[in-house]
Protein backbone atom coordinates (compact mmCIF):
# COMPACT_ATOMS: atom_id res chain seq x y z
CA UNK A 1 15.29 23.39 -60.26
CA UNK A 2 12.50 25.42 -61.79
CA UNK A 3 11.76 28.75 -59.87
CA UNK A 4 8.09 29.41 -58.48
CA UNK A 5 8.15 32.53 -60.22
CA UNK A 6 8.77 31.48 -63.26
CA UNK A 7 5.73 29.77 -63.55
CA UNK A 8 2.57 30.59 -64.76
CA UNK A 9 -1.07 29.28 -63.79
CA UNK A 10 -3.32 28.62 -65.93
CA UNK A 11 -6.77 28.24 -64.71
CA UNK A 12 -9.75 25.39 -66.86
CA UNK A 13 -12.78 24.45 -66.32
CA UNK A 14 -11.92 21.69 -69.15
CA UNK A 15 -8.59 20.55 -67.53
CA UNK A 16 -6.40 17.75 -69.91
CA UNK A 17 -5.98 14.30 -68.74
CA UNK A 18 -2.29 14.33 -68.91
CA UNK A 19 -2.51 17.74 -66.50
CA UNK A 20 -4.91 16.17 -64.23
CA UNK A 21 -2.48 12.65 -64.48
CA UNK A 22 0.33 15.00 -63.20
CA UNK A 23 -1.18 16.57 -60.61
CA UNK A 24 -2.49 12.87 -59.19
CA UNK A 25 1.28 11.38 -59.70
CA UNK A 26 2.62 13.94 -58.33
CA UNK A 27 0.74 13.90 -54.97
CA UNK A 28 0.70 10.06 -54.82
CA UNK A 29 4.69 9.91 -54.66
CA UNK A 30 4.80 13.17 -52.22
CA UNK A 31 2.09 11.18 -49.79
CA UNK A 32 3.95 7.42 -50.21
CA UNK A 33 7.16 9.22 -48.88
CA UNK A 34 5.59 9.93 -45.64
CA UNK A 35 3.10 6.72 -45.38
CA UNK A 36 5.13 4.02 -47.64
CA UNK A 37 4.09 2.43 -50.86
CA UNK A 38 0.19 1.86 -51.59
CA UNK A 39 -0.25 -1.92 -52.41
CA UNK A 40 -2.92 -0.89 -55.15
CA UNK A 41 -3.97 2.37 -56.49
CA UNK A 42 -7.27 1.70 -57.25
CA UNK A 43 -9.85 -0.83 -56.73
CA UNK A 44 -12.79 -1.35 -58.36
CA UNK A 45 -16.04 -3.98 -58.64
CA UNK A 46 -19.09 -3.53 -61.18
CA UNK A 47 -21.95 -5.26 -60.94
CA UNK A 48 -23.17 -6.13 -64.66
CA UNK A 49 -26.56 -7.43 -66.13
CA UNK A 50 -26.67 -8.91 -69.40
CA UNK A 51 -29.49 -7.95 -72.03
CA UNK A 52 -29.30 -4.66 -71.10
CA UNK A 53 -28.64 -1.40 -73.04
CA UNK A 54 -25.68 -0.11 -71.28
CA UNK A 55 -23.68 3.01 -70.50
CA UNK A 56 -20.33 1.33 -71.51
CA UNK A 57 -21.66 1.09 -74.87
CA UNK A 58 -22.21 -3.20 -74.71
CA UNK A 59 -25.01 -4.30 -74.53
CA UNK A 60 -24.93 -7.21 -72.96
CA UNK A 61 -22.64 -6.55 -69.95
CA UNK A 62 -23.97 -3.24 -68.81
CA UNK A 63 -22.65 -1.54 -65.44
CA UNK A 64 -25.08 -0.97 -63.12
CA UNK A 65 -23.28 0.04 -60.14
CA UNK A 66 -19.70 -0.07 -59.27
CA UNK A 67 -17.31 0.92 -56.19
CA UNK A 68 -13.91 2.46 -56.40
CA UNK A 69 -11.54 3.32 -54.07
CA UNK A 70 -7.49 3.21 -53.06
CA UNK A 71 -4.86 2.08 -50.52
CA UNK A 72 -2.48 3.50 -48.63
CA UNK A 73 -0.95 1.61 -45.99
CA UNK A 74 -3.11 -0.30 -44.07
CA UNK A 75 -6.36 1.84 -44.84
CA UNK A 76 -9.02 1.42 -47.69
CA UNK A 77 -10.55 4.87 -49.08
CA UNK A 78 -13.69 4.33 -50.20
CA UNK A 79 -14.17 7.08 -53.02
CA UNK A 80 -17.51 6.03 -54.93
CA UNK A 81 -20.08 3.43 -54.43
CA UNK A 82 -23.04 3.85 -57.01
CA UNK A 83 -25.63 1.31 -58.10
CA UNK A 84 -28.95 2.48 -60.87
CA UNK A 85 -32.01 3.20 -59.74
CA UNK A 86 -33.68 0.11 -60.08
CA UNK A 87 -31.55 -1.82 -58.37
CA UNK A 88 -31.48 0.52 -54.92
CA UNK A 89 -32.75 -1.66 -52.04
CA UNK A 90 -32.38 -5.02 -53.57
CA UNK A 91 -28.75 -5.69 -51.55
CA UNK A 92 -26.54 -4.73 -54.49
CA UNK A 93 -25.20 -2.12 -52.84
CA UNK A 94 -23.96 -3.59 -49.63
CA UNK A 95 -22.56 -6.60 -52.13
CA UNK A 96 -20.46 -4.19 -54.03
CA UNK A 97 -19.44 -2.67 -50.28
CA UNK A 98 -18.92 -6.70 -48.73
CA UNK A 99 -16.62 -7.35 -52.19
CA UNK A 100 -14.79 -4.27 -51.53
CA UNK A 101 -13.92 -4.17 -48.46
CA UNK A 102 -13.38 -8.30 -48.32
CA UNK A 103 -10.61 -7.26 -51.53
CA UNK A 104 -9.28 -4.60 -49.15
CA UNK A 105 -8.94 -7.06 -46.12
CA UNK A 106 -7.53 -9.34 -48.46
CA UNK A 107 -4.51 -6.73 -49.17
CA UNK A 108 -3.72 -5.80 -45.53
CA UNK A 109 -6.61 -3.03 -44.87
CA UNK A 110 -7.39 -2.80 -41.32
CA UNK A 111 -10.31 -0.51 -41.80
CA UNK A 112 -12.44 1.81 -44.51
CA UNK A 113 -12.79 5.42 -44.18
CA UNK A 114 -15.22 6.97 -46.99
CA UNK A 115 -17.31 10.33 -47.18
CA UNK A 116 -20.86 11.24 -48.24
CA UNK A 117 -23.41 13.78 -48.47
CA UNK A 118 -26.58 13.75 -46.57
CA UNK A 119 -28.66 13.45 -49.55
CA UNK A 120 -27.00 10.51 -50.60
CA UNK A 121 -26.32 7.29 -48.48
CA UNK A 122 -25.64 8.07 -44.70
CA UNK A 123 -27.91 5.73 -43.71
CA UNK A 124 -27.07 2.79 -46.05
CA UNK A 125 -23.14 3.23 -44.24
CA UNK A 126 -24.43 3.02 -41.35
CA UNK A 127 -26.61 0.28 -41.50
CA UNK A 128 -23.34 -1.24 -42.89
CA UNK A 129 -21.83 -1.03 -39.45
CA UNK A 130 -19.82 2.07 -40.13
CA UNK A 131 -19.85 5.51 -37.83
CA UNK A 132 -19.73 8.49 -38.19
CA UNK A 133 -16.12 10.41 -38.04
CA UNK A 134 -17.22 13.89 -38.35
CA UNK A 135 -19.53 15.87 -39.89
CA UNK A 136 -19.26 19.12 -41.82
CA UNK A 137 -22.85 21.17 -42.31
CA UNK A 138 -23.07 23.40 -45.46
CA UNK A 139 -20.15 21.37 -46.88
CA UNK A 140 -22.33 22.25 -50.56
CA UNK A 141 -25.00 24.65 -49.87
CA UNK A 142 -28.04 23.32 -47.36
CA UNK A 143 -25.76 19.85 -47.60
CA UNK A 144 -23.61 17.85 -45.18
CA UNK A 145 -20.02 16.00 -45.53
CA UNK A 146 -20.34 12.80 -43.68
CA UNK A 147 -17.35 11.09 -43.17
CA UNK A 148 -17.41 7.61 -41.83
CA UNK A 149 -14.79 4.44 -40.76
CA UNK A 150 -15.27 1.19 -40.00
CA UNK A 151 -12.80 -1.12 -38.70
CA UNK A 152 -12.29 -4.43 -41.11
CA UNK A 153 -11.66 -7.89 -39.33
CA UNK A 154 -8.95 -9.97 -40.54
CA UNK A 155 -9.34 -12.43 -43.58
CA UNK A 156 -9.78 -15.87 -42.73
CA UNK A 157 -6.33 -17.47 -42.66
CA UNK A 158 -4.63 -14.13 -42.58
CA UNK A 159 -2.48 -13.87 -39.55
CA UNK A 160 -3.68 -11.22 -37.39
């Protein structure tokens, strides 16, 4: 066993992949001790338009909006939901948010928790039948941390 004081810290703004990797594996095994195993470690949808230049670098399946999360247990975390400009209002947002969460009642979930910033989507979650879990003002200067659940019904023909 390594002693804390024989350690040293060394403090990036450009951190390595295999150090952030580490970090992530390491708190992922400390945190399924205490809740169990997570069925999946990350899930993730992208919507995709053809004959379009694309961020991915292929043109003609760019991503235009994507949502990513993990499970633990019998909760989805919601980490990022994005869709482009152009498509905002148009319902491919809360189809990214319906596939997601119907993948995460598919695997057990039993609700979603996620987080935003004021300037961002508040609304849009809670027009999605989510509420509001707290609230933290200032979280980034003149911004605030909303963090909202939503309880996920069962999938049809799953037993509960």
């Amino acid at each position: 066993m390594t002693s804390a004081s024989a350690c040293t810290i060394d403090v990036t703004a450009a951190p390595l992949s295999r150090d952030l990797d580490a970090v992530l594996i390491g708190l992922r095994a400390y945190n399924e001790h205490h809740t169990g195993p997570s069925k999946a470690r990350l899930a993730a949808f992208l919507r995709r338009a053809a004959l379009a230049p694309g961020v991915d670098g292929d043109e003609s399946s760019r991503v235009v909006g994507g949502a990513v999360g993990f499970i633990a247990g019998r909760d989805f975390f919601l980490d990022w939901l994005w869709v482009v400009d152009d498509l905002r209002g148009q319902g491919a947002g809360s189809r990214l948010l319906d596939a997601i969460e119907q993948a995460a009642r598919e695997h057990g979930c039993e609700r979603c928790t996620l987080n935003t910033f004021s300037f961002q989507a508040p609304a849009f979650y809670r027009g999605q039948g989510y509420q509001v879990l707290a609230e933290i003002p200032d979280f980034l200067v003149g911004f605030t941390k909303i963090y909202f659940r939503k309880p996920l019904t069962p999938a049809p023909g799953a037993g509960g």
